[in-house]
C-alpha atoms as a PDB file:
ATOM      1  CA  UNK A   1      79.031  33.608  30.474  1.00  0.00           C
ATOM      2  CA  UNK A   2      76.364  32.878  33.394  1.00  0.00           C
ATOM      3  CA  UNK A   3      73.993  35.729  33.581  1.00  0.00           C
ATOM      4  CA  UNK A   4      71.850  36.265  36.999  1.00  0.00           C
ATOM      5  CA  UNK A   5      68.836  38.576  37.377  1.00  0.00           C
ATOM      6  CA  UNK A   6      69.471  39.637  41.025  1.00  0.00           C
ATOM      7  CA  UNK A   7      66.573  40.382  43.613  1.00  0.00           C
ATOM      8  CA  UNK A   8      66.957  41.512  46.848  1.00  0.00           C
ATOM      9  CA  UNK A   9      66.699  44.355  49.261  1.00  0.00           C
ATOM     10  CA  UNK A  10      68.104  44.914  52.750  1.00  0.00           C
ATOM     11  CA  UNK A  11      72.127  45.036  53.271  1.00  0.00           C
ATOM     12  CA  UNK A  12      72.403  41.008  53.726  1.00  0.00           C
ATOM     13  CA  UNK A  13      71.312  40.903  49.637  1.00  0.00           C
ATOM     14  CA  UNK A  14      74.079  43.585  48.759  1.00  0.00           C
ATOM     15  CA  UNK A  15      76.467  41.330  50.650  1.00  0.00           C
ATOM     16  CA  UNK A  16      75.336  38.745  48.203  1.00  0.00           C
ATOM     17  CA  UNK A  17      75.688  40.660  45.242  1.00  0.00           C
ATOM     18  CA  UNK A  18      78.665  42.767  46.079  1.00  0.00           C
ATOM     19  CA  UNK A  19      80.509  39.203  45.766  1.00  0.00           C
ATOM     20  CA  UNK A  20      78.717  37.729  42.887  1.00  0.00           C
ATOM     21  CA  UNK A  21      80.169  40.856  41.093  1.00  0.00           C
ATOM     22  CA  UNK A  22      83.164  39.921  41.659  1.00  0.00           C
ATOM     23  CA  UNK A  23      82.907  36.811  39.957  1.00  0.00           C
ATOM     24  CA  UNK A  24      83.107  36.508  36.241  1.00  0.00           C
ATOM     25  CA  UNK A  25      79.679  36.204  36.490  1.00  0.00           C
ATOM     26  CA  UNK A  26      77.288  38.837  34.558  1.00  0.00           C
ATOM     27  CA  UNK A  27      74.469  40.513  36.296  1.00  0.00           C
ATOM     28  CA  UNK A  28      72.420  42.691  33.774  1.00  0.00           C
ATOM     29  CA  UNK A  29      69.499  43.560  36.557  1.00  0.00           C
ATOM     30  CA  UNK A  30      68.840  44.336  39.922  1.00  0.00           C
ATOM     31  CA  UNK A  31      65.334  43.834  41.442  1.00  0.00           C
ATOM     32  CA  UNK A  32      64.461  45.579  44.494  1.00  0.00           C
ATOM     33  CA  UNK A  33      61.723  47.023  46.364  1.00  0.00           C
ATOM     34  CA  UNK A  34      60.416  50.495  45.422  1.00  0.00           C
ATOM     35  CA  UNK A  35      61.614  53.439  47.371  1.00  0.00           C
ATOM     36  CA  UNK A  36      59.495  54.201  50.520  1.00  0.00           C
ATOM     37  CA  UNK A  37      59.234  57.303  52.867  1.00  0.00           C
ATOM     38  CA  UNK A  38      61.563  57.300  56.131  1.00  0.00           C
ATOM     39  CA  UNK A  39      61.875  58.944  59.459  1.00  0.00           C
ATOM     40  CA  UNK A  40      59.877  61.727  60.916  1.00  0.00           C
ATOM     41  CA  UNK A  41      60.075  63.843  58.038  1.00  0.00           C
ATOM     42  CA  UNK A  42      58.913  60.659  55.334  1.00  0.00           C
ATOM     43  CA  UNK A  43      61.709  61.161  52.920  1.00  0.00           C
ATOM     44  CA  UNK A  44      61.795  59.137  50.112  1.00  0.00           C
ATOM     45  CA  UNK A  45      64.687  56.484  50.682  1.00  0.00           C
ATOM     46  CA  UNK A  46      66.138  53.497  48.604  1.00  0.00           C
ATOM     47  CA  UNK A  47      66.138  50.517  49.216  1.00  0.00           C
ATOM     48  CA  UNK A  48      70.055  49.651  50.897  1.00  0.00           C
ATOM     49  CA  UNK A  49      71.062  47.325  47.867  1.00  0.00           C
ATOM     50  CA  UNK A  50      70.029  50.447  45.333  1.00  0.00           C
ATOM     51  CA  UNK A  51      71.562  53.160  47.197  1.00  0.00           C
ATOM     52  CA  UNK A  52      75.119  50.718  47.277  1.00  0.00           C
ATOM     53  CA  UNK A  53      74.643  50.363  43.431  1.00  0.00           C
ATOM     54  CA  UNK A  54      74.377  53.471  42.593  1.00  0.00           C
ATOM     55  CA  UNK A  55      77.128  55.050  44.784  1.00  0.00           C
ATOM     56  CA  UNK A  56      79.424  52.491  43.129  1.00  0.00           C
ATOM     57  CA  UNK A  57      78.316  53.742  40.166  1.00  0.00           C
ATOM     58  CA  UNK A  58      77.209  49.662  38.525  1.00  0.00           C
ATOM     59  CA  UNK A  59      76.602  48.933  34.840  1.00  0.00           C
ATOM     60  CA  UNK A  60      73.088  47.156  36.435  1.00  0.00           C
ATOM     61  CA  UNK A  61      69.419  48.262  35.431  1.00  0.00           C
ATOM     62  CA  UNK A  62      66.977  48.062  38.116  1.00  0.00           C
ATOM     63  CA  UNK A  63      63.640  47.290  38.580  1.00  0.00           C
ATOM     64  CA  UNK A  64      61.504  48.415  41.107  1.00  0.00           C
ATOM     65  CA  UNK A  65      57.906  47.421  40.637  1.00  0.00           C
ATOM     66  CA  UNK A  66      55.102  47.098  44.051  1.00  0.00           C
ATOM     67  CA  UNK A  67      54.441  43.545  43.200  1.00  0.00           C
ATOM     68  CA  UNK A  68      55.733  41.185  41.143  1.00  0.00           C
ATOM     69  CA  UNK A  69      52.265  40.395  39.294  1.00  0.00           C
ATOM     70  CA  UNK A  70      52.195  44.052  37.454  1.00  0.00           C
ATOM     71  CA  UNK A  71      51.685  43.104  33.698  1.00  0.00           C
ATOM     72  CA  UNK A  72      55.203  42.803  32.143  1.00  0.00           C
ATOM     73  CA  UNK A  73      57.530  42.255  34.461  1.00  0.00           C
ATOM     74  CA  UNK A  74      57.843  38.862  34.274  1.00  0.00           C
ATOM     75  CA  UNK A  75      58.431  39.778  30.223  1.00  0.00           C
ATOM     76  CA  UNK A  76      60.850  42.513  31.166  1.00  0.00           C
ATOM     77  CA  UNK A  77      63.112  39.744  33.617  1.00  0.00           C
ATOM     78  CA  UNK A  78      62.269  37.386  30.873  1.00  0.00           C
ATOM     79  CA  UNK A  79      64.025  39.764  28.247  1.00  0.00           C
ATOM     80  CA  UNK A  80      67.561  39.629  30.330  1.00  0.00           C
ATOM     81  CA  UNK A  81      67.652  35.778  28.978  1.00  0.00           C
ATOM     82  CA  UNK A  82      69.340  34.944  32.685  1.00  0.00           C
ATOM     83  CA  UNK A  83      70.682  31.796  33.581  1.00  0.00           C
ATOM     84  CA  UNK A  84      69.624  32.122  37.187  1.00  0.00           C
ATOM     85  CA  UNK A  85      67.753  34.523  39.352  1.00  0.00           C
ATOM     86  CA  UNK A  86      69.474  34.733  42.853  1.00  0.00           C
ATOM     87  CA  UNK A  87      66.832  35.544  45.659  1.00  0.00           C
ATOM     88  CA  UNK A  88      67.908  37.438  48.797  1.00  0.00           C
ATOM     89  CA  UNK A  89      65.500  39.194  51.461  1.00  0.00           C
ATOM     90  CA  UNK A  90      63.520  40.415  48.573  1.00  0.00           C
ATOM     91  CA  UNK A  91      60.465  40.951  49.840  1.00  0.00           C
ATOM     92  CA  UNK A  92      57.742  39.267  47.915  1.00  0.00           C
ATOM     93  CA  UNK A  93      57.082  35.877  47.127  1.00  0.00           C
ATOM     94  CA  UNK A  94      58.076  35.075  43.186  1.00  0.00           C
ATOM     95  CA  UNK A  95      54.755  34.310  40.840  1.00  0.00           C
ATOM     96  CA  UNK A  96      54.908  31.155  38.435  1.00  0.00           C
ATOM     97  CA  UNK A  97      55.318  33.273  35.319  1.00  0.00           C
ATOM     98  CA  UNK A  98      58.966  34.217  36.986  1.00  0.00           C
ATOM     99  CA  UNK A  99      60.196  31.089  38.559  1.00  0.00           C
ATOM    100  CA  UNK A 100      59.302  29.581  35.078  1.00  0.00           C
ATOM    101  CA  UNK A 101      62.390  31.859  33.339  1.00  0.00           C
ATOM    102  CA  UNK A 102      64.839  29.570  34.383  1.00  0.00           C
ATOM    103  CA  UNK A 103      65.797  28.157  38.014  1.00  0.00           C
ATOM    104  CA  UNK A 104      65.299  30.707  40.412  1.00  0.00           C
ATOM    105  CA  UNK A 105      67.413  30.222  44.027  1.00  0.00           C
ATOM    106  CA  UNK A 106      66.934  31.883  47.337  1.00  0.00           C
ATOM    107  CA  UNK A 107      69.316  32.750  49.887  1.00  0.00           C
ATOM    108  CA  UNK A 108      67.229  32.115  53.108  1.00  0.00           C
ATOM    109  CA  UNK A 109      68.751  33.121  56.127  1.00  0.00           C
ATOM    110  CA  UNK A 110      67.641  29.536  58.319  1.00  0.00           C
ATOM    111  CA  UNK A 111      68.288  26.392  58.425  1.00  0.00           C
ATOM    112  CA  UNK A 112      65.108  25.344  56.506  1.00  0.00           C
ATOM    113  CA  UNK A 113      62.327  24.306  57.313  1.00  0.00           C
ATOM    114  CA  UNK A 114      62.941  26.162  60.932  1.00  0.00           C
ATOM    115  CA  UNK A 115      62.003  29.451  60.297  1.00  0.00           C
ATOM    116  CA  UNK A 116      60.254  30.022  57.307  1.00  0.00           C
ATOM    117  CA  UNK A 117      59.237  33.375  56.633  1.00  0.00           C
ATOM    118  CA  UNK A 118      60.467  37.577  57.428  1.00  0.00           C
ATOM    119  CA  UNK A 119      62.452  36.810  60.860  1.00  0.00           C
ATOM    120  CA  UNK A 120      64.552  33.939  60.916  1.00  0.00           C
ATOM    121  CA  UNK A 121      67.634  35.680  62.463  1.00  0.00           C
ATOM    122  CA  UNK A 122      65.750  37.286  65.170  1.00  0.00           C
ATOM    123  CA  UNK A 123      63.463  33.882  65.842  1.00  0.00           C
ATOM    124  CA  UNK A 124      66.533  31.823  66.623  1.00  0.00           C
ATOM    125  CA  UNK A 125      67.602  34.175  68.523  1.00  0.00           C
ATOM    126  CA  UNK A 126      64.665  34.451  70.232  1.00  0.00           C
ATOM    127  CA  UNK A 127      64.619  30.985  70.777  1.00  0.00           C
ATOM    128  CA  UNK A 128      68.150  30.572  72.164  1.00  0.00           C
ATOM    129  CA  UNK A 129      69.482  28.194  69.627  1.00  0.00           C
ATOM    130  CA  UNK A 130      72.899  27.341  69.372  1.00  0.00           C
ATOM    131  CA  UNK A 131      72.894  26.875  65.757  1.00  0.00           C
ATOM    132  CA  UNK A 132      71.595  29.153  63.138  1.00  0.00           C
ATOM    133  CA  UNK A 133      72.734  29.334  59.261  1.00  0.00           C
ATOM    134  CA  UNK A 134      71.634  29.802  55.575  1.00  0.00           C
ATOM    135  CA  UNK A 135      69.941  27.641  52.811  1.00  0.00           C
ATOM    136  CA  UNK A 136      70.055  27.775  49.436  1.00  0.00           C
ATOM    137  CA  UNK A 137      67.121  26.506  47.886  1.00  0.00           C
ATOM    138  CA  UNK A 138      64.930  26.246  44.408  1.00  0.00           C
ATOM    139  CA  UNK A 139      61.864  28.103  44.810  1.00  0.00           C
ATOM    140  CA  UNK A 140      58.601  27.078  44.524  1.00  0.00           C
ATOM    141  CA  UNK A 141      55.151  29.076  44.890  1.00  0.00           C
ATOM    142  CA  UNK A 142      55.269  28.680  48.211  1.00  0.00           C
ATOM    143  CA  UNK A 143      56.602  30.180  51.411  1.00  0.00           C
ATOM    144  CA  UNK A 144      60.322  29.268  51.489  1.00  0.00           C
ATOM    145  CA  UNK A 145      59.293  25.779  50.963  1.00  0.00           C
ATOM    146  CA  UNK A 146      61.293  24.840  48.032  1.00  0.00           C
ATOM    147  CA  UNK A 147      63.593  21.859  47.765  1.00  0.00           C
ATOM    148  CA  UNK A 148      67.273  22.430  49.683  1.00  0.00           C
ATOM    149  CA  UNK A 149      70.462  22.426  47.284  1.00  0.00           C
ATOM    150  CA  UNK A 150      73.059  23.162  50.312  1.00  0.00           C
ATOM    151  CA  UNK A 151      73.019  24.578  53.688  1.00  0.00           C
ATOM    152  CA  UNK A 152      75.601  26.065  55.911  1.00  0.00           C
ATOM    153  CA  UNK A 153      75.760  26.199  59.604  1.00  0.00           C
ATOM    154  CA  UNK A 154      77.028  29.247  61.753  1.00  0.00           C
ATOM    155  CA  UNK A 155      77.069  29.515  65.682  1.00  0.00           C
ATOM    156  CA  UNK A 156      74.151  31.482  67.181  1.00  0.00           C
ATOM    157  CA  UNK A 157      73.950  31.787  70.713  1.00  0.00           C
ATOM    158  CA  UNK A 158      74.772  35.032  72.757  1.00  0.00           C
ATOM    159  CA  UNK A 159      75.116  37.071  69.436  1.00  0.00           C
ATOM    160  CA  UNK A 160      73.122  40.251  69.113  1.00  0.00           C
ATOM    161  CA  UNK A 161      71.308  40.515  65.605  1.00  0.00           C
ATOM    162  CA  UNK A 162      73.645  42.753  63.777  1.00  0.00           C
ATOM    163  CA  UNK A 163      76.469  40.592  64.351  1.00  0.00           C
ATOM    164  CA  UNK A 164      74.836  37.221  63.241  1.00  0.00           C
ATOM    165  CA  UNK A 165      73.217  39.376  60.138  1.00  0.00           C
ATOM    166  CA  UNK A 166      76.525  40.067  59.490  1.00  0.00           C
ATOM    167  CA  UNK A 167      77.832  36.604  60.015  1.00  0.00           C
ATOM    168  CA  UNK A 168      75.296  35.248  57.483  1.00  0.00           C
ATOM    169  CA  UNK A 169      75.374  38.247  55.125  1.00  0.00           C
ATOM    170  CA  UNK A 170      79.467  36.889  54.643  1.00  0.00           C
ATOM    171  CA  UNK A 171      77.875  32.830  54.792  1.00  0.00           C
ATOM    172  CA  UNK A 172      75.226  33.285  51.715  1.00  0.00           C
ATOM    173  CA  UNK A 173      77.333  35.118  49.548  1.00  0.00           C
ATOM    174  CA  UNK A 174      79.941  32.195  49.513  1.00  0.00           C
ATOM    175  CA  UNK A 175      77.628  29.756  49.863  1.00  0.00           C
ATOM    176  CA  UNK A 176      75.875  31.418  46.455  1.00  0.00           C
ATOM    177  CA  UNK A 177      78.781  31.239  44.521  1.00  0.00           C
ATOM    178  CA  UNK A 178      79.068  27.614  45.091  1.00  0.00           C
ATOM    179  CA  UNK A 179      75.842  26.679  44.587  1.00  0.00           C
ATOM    180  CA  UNK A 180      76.327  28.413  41.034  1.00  0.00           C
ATOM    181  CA  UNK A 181      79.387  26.899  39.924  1.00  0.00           C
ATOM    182  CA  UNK A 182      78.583  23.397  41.121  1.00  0.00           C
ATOM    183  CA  UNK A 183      74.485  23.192  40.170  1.00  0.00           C
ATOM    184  CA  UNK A 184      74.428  20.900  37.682  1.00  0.00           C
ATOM    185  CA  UNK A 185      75.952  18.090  39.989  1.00  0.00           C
ATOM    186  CA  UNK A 186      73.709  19.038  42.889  1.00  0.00           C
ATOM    187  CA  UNK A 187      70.986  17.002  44.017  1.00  0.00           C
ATOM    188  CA  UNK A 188      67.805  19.021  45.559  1.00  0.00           C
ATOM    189  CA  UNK A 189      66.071  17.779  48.692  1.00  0.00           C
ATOM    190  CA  UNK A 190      62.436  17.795  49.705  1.00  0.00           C
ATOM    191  CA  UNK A 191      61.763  19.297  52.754  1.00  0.00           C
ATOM    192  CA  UNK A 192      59.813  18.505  55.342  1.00  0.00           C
ATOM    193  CA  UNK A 193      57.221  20.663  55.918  1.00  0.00           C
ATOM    194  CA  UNK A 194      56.087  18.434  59.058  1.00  0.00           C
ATOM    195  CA  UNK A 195      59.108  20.487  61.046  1.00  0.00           C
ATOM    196  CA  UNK A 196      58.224  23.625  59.734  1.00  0.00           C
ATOM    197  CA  UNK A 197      58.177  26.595  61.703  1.00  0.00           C
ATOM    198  CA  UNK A 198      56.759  29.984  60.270  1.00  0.00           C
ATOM    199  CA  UNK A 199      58.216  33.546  61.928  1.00  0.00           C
ATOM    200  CA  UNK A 200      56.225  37.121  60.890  1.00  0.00           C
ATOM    201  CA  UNK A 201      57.737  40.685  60.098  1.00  0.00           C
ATOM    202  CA  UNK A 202      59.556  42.364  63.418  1.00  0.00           C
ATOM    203  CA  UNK A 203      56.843  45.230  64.204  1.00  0.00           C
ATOM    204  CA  UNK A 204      57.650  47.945  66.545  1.00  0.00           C
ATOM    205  CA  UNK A 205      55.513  46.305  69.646  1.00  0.00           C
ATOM    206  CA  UNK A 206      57.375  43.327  69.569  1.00  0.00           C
ATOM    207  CA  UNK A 207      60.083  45.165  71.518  1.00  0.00           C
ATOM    208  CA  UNK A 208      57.554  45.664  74.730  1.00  0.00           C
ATOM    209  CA  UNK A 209      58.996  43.723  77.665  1.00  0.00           C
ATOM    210  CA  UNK A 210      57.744  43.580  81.232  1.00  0.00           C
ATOM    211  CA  UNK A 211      60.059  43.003  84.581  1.00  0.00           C
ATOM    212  CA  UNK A 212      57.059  40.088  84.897  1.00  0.00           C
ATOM    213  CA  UNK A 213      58.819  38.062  82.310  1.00  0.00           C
ATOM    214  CA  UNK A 214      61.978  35.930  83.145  1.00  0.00           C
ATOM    215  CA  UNK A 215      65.229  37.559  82.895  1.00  0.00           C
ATOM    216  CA  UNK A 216      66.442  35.348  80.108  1.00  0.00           C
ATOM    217  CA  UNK A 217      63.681  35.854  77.820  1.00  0.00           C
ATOM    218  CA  UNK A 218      64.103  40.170  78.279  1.00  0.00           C
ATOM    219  CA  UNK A 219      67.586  39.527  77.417  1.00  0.00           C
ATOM    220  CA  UNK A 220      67.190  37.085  74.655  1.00  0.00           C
ATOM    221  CA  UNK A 221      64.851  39.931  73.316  1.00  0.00           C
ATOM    222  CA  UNK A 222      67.605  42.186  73.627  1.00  0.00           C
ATOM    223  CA  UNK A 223      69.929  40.657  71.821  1.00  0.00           C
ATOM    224  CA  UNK A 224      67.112  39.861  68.845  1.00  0.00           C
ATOM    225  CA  UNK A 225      65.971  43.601  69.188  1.00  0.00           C
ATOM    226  CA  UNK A 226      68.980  45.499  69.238  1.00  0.00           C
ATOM    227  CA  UNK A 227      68.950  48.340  67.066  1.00  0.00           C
ATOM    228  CA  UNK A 228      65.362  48.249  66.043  1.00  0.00           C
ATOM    229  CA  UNK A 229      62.645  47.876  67.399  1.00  0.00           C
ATOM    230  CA  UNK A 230      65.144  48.082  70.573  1.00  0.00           C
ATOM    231  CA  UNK A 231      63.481  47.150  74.000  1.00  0.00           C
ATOM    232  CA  UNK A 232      61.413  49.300  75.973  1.00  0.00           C
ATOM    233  CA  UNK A 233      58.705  48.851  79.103  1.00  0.00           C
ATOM    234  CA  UNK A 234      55.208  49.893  78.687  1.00  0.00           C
ATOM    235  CA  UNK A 235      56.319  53.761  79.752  1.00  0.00           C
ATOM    236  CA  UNK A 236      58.432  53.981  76.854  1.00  0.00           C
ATOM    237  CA  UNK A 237      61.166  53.640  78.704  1.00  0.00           C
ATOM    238  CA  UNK A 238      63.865  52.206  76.527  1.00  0.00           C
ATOM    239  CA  UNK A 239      66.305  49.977  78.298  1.00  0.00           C
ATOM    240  CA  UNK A 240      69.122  50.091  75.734  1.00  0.00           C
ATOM    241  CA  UNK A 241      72.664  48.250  77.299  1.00  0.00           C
ATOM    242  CA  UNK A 242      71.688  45.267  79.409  1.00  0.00           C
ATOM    243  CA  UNK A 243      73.198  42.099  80.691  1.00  0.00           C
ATOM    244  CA  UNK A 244      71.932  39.086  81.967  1.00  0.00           C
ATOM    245  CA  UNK A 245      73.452  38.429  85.924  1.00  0.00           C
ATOM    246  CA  UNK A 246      71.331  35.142  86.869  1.00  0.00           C
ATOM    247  CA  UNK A 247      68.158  33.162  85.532  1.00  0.00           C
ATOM    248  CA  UNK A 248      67.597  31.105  88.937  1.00  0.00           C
ATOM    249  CA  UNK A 249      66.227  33.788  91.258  1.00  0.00           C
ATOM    250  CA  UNK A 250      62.622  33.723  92.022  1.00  0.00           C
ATOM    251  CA  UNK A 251      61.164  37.016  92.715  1.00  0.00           C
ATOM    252  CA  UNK A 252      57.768  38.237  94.344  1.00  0.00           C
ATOM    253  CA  UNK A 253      58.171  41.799  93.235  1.00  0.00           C
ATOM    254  CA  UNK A 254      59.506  42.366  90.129  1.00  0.00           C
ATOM    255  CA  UNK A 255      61.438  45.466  88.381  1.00  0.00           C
ATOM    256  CA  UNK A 256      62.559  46.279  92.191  1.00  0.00           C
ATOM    257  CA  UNK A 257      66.466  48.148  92.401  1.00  0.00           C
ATOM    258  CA  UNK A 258      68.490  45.133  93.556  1.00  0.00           C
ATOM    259  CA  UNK A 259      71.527  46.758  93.579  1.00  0.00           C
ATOM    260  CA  UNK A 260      73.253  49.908  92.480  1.00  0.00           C
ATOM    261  CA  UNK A 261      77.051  49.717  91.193  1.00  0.00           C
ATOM    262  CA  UNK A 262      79.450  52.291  90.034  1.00  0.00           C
ATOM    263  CA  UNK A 263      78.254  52.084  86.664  1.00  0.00           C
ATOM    264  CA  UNK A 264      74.626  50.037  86.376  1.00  0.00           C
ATOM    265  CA  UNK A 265      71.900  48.763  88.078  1.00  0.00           C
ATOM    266  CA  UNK A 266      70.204  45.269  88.881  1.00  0.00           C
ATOM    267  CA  UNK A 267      67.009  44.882  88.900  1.00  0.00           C
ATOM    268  CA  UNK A 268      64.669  41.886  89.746  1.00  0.00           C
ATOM    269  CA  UNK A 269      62.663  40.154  87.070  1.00  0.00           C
ATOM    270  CA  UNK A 270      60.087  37.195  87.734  1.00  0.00           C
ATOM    271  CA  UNK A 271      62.865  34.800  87.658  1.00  0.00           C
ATOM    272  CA  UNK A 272      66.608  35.896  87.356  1.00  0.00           C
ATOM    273  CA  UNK A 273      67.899  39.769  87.538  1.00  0.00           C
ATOM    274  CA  UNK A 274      69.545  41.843  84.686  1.00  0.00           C
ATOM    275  CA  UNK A 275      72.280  44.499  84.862  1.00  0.00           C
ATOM    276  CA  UNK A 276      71.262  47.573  82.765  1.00  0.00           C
ATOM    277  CA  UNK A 277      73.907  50.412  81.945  1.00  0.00           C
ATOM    278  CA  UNK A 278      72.045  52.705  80.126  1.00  0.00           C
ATOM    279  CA  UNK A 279      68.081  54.051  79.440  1.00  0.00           C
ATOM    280  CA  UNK A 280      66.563  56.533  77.303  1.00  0.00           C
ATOM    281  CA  UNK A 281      63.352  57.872  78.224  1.00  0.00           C
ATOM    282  CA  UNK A 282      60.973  59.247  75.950  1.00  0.00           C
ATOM    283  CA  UNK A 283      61.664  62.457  73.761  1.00  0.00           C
ATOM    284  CA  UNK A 284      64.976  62.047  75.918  1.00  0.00           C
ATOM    285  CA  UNK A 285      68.598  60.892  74.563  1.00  0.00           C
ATOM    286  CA  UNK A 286      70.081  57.951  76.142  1.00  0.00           C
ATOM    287  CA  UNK A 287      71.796  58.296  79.575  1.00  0.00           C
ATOM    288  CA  UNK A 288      73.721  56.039  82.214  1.00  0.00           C
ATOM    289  CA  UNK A 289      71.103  53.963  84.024  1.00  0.00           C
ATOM    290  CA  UNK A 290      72.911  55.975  87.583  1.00  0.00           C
ATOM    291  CA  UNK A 291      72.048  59.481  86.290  1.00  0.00           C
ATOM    292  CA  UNK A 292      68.329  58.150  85.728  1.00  0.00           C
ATOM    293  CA  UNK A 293      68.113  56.439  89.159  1.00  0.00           C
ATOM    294  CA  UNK A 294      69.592  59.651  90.959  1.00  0.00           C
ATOM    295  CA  UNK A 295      67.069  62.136  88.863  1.00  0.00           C
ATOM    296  CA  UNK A 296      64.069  60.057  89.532  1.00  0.00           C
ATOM    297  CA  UNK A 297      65.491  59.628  93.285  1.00  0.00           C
ATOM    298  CA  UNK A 298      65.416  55.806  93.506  1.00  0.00           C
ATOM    299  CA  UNK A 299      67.505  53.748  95.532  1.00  0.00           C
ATOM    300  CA  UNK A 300      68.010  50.133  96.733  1.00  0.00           C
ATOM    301  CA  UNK A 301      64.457  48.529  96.939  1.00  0.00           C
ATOM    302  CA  UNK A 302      63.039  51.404  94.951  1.00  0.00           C
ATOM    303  CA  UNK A 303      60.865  50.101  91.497  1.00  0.00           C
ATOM    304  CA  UNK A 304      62.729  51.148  88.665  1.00  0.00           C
ATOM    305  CA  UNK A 305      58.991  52.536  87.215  1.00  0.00           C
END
C-alpha cells in the first residue's frame, strides 16, 4: 500500500486530499500550518485543511510545527516511512533533510515556470491570460523550481478568483492521483528558469485602485481581488460589484458620473468606463451604488469622490 505524508493548508490542499482519501491510498499524516489568530477579536483559527479533518472525524495525525527546520520533524515525517509527500499551498519551502525521505511532489497552481511563488491564480489573472493551470513537480530547495512531471491546462480569462481556485482545486487533485499511479514511467523535465516569473503574498494594499488607472486593469483587479483584499479607492471606499463597459475611451477627468441607470452607475476611468452596482463605505455595510449617489447628492458629471 502507497503511503503519503500530506502537507498543505488553504481549501485548494483539502481538495487534494479529500480525493487522495478516496483512493486506496494510505495517508498516516497531515502537515499544516499552526493555528493563527483571526478577525477583530484574534481568535485562534485552524488552518481550513485541519478544521475539514477534524469535522470528518480522519484516522490522520497532524503536525503543525512554525517552520520546518525545528529539530525533529524531519525525524518525526521520517518515522511515517511514506512513499511520497504530496505538497499543496503549504506554506514553507521543504528543507533537504525532508525532500531526502523519499520523492516529495508539489501541486503548484501555474503553469511553471510562470508564476513561481504565493499568487499564481491572482497573477494570471492579473495579467489577463487566457490560459492558467497546475503542475506537478519534484521539489528541489528552491522556489517552485523543481523539474515538471505533468501539467494541466484550464481556461482563465474573465473568471473571478474563487471560481478558477475552484477550477484548479478539482484539476490538482486528479492530476495528483495520476501522477501517483503512473510515476515510475514518468519522465521529469528541467525547467527553464530563463522564463521564470516570481509573484509575492496578496497583502491588503494591493486592493487600492485609482479612477487614474485604465478601466481594464481596475477590473482585472477585481476579478483577482474578489473576496479579499476586495477593491477599494484611497477613501476606503470599497467598490464591490463592477463591470467593465469599454477600454477605448480616453478621459481628461477621471472617476466623473458618466451615467446613472436604474440599477448602477458609470463612471470614467483614464481610459475606458466601468459599471459599478454596489459600494460599501467605511464602518458601513454594502449598498446599491444609486442609494450612495442619491445620499452623497451626486449626479451626472458629479466625481464619484
Amino acid at each position: 500500500m502507497i503511503k503519503i505524508v500530506f502537507m498543505g493548508t488553504p481549501d485548494y490542499a483539502t481538495c487534494i486530499l479529500e480525493e487522495i482519501l478516496k483512493t486506496e491510498f494510505k495517508v498516516p499524516l497531515l502537515v499544516t500550518q499552526p493555528d493563527k489568530p483571526t478577525g477583530r477579536k484574534q481568535i485562534l483559527t485552524p488552518p481550513h485543511i485541519k478544521n475539514w479533518a477534524e469535522k470528518n472525524d480522519l484516522d490522520i495525525d497532524i503536525l503543525q510545527p512554525k517552520t520546518l527546520r525545528e529539530d525533529g520533524i524531519a525525524k518525526k515525517i521520517s518515522s511515517y516511512k511514506p512513499d511520497f509527500i504530496i505538497v499543496a499551498a503549504y506554506g514553507q519551502i521543504l528543507p533537504k533533510e525532508i525532500l531526502e525521505i523519499c520523492p516529495c511532489i508539489n501541486l503548484h497552481a501555474s503553469l511553471l515556470p510562470k508564476f513561481r511563488g504565493a499568487s499564481p491564480i491572482q497573477s494570471a489573472i492579473l495579467q489577463n491570460d487566457e490560459f492558467t493551470g497546475v503542475t506537478a513537480m519534484l521539489m528541489q530547495e528552491g522556489l517552485d523550481d523543481g523539474d515538471i512531471l505533468a501539467l494541466r491546462y484550464i481556461k482563465a480569462r474573465e473568471k473571478k478568483v474563487n471560481q478558477l481556485f475552484v477550477e484548479l482545486s478539482q484539476t490538482a487533485a486528479k492530476l495528483t492521483l495520476n501522477v501517483i499511479k503512473n510515476f515510475s514511467n514518468l519522465q521529469p523535465i528541467k525547467q527553464n528558469s530563463a522564463d521564470a516569473s516570481y509573484c509575492v503574498k496578496i497583502k491588503k494594499d494591493n486592493g487600492l485602485v485609482s479612477f487614474n488607472e485604465n478601466a481594464s486593469k481596475i477590473y482585472q483587479k477585481f476579478l483577482a481581488y474578489t473576496p479579499w483584499p476586495g477593491i477599494f479607492l484611497e477613501n476606503g471606499l470599497k467598490l464591490k460589484k463592477i463591470e467593465l463597459i469599454e477600454t477605448i475611451s480616453l478621459n481628461r477627468e477621471c472617476g466623473l458620473i458618466k451615467d446613472i441607470k436604474d440599477d448602477s452607475i458609470v463612471v470614467t476611468c483614464k481610459k475606458g468606463s466601468i459599471l459599478i452596482h454596489s459600494v460599501q463605505a467605511p464602518s458601513k455595510k454594502e449598498m446599491s451604488c444609486l442609494d450612495y449617489v442619491r445620499g452623497k447628492r451626486l449626479s451626472v458629471g458629479s466625481k464619484l469622490v
